[in-house]
Protein backbone atom coordinates (compact mmCIF):
# COMPACT_ATOMS: atom_id res chain seq x y z
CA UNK A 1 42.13 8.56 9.45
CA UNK A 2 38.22 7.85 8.65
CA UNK A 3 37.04 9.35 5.39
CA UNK A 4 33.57 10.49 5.94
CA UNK A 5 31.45 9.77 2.69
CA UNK A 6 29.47 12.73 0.97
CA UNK A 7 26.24 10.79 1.40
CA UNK A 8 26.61 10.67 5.56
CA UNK A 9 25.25 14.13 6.30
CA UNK A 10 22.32 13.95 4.27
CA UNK A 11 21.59 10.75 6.11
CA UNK A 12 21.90 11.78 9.41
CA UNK A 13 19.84 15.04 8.78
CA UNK A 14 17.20 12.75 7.66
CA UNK A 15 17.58 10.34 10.48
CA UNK A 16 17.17 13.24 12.89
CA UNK A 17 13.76 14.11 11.15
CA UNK A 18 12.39 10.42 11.37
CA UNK A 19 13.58 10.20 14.83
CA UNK A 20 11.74 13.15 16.05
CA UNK A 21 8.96 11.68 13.63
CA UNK A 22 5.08 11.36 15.33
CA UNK A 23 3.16 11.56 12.45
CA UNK A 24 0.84 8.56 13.68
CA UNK A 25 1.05 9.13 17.50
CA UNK A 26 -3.03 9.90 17.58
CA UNK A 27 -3.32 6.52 16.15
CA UNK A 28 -1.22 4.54 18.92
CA UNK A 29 -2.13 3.58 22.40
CA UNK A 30 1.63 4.23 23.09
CA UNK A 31 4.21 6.52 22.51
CA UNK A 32 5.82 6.41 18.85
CA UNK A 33 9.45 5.15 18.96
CA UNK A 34 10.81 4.96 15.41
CA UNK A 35 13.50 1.94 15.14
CA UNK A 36 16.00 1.32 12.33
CA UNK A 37 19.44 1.07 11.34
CA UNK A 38 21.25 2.51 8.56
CA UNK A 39 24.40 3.83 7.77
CA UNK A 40 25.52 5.52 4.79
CA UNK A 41 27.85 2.01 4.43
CA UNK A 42 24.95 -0.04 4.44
CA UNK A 43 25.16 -2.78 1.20
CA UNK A 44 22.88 -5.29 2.54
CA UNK A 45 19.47 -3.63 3.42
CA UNK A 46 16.47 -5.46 5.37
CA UNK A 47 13.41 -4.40 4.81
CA UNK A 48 10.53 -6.39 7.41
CA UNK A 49 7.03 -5.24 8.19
CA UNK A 50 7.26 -2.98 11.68
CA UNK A 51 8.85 -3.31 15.23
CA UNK A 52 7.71 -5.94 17.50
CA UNK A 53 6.52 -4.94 21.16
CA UNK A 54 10.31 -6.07 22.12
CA UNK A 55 12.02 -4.49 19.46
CA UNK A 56 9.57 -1.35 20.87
CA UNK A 57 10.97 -1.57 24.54
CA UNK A 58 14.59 -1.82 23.50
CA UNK A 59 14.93 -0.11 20.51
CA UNK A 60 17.17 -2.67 18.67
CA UNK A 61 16.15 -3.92 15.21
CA UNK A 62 15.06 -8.01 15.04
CA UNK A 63 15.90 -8.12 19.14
CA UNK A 64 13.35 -11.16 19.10
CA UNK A 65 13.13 -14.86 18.22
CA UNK A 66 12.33 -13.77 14.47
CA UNK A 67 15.75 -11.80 14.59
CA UNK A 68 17.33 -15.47 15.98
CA UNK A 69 15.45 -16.95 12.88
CA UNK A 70 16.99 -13.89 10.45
CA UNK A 71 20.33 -14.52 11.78
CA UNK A 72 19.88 -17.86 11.05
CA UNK A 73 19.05 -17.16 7.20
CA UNK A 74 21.51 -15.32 7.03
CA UNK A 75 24.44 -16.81 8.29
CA UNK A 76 25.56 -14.35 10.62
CA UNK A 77 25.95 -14.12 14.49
CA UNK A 78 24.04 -11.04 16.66
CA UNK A 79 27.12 -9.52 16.75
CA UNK A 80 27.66 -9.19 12.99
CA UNK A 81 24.12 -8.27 12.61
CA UNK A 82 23.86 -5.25 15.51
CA UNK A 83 27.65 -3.92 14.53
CA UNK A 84 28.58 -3.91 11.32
CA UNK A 85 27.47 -1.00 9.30
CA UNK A 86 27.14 -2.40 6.16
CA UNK A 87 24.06 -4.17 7.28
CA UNK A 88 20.72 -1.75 8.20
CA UNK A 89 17.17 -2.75 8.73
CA UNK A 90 14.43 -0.44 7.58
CA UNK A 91 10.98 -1.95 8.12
CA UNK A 92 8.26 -0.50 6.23
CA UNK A 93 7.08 1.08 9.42
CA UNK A 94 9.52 2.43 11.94
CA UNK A 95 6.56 2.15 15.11
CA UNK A 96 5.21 -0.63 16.60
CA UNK A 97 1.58 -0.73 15.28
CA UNK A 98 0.05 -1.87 18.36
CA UNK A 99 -1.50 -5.65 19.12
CA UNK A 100 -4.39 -6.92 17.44
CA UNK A 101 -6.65 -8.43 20.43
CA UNK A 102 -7.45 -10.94 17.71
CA UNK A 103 -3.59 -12.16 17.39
CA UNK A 104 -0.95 -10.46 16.36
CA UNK A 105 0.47 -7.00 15.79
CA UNK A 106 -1.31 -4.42 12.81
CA UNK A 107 -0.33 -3.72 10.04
CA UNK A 108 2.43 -0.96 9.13
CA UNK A 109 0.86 2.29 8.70
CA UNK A 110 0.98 2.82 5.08
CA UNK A 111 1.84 6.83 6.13
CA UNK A 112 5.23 6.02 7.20
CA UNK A 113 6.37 4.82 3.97
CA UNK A 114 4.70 7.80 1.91
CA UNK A 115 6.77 10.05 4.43
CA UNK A 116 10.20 8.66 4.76
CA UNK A 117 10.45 5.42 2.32
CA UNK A 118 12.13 7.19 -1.32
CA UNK A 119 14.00 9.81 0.54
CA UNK A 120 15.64 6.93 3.28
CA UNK A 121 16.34 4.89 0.01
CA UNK A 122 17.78 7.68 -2.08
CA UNK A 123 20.20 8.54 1.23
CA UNK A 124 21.17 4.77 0.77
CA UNK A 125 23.18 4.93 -2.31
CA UNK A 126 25.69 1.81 -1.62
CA UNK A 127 22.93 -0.62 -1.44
CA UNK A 128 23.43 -4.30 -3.47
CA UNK A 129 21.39 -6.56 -1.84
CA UNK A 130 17.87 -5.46 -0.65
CA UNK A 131 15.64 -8.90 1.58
CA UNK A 132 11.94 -8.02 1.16
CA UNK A 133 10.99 -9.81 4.38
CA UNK A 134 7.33 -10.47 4.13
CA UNK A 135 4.14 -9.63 2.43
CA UNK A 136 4.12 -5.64 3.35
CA UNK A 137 7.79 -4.90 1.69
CA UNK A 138 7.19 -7.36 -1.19
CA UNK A 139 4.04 -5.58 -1.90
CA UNK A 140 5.45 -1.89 -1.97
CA UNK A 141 8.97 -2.37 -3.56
CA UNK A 142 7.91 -5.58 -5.95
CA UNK A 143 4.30 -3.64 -7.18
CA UNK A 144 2.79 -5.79 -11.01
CA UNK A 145 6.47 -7.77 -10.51
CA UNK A 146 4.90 -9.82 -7.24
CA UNK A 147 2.90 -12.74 -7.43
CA UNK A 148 -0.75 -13.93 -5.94
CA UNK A 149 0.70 -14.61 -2.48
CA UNK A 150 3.88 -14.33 -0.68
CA UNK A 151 4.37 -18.10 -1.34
CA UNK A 152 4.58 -17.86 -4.86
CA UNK A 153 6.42 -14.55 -4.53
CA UNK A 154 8.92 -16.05 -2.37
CA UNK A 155 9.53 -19.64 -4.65
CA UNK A 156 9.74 -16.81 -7.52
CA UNK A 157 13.09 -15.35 -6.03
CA UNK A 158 15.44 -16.30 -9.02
CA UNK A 159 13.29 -13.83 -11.07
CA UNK A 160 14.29 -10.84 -9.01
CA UNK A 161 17.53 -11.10 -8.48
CA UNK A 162 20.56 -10.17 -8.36
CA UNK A 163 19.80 -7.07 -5.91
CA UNK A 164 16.73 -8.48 -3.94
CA UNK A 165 15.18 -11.25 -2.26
CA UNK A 166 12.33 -12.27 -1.10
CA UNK A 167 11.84 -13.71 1.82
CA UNK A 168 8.81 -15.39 4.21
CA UNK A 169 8.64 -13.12 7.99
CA UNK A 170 10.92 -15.37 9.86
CA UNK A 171 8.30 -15.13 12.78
CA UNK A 172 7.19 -18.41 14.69
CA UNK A 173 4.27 -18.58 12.62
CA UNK A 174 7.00 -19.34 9.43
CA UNK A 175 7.13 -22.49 11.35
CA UNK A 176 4.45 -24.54 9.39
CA UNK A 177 5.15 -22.75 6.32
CA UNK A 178 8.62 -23.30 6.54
CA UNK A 179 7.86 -27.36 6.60
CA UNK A 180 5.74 -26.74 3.66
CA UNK A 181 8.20 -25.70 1.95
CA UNK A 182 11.21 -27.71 2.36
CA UNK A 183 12.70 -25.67 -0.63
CA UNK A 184 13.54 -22.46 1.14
CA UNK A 185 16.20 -24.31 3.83
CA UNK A 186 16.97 -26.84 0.37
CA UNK A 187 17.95 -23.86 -2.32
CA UNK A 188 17.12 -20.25 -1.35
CA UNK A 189 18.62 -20.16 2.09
CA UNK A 190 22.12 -21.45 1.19
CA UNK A 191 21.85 -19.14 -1.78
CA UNK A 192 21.64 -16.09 0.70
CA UNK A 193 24.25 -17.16 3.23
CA UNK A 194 26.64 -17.31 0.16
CA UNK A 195 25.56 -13.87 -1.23
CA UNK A 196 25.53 -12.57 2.14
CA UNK A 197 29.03 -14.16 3.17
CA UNK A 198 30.38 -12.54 0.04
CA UNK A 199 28.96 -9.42 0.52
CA UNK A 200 30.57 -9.10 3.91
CA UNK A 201 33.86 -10.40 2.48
CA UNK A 202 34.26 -7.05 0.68
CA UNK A 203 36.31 -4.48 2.35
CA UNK A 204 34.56 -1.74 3.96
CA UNK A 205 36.97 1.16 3.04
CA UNK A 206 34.69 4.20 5.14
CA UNK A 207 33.20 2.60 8.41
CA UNK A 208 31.86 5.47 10.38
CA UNK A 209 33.20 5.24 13.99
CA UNK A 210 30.09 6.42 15.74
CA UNK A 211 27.83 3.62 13.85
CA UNK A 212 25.80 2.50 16.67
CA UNK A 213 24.76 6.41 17.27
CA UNK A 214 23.56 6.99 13.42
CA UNK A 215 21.36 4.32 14.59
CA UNK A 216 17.21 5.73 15.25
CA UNK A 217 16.00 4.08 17.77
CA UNK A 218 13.90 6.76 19.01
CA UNK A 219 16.00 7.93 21.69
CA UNK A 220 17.15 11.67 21.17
């Protein structure tokens, strides 16, 4: 028998209302496709900037070399990552922005995160462990508490804890940084494979066994 926690309704009526969300579609040169994953199990939450152009076309949170890179951080294969509920991702945007011609992808629209960000987060009650990945989520969760720059935000990380972490966007352009900062493989990275290792050592008392369909991955 599956026990079906209070808090899953509420979260899949408000999944059905981001994925039928096009609040910024005049803004796009593409069709909006809103991709996250949360369950009402989810204890470790990821919260990046916005969907790639890959994670776009399939619809499946970090599908990318920066979700190899995550992984990585983490301590946890692609399986672990795309199937157990008590991980979700919510970016801080749900759309792909679109591609700067200068390099790179926009920023998130600041609009999705008025709309959906307290309401997804109040659905999300079983929470412990929330990785601000990047600038974007560091700035909106972390407000006076956040330092000058990410850098200093991210070598800050002891002062946040226990139930968030910063973290650098594992994208290839971490690369230099990441050699700049031989700290973050040295002390914070084994750090958060421990605390993630643990996290997933709990037992998980009410998986939901339609998971992968709570996911939004724009797709009715």
């Amino acid at each position: 028998m599956v026990t079906v926690s209070p808090d899953q309704p509420q979260l899949e009526a408000l999944l059905s209302k981001i994925r039928a969300c096009r609040a910024c579609a005049g803004e796009f040169e593409h069709e909006p496709r809103p991709v996250l994953r949360v369950a009402s199990e989810t204890r470790l939450l990821i919260c990046g900037q916005a969907p790639g152009r890959r994670v776009h076309q399939s619809g499946i949170p970090f599908d990318d070399p920066s979700g190899d890179r995550l992984r990585e951080w983490l301590g946890i294969d692609r399986d672990t990552f795309d199937g157990d509920p008590r991980i979700g991702v919510a970016p801080m945007a749900f759309c792909f922005p679109g591609t700067n011609p200068e390099g790179g992808d926009y920023p998130p629209p600041p609009r999705c995160a008025a709309l959906w960000r307290h309401s997804l987060l109040s659905a999300l009650p079983k929470v412990e462990l929330t990785l601000l990945v990047g600038s974007y989520a560091q700035r909106w969760a972390l407000r006076d508490t956040r330092k000058r720059s990410m850098t200093e935000t991210v070598a800050a990380w002891r002062s946040y804890g226990p139930a968030v972490i910063p973290l650098p966007h594992p994208s290839w352009r971490s690369t230099v940084w990441l050699r700049r900062n031989p700290w973050f493989e040295q002390d914070l990275a084994p750090h958060l494979r421990s605390r993630v290792a643990a996290l997933l050592a709990a037992p998980s008392s009410e998986r939901p066994p339609d998971y992968r369909d709570a996911s939004v991955s724009g797709v009715p």
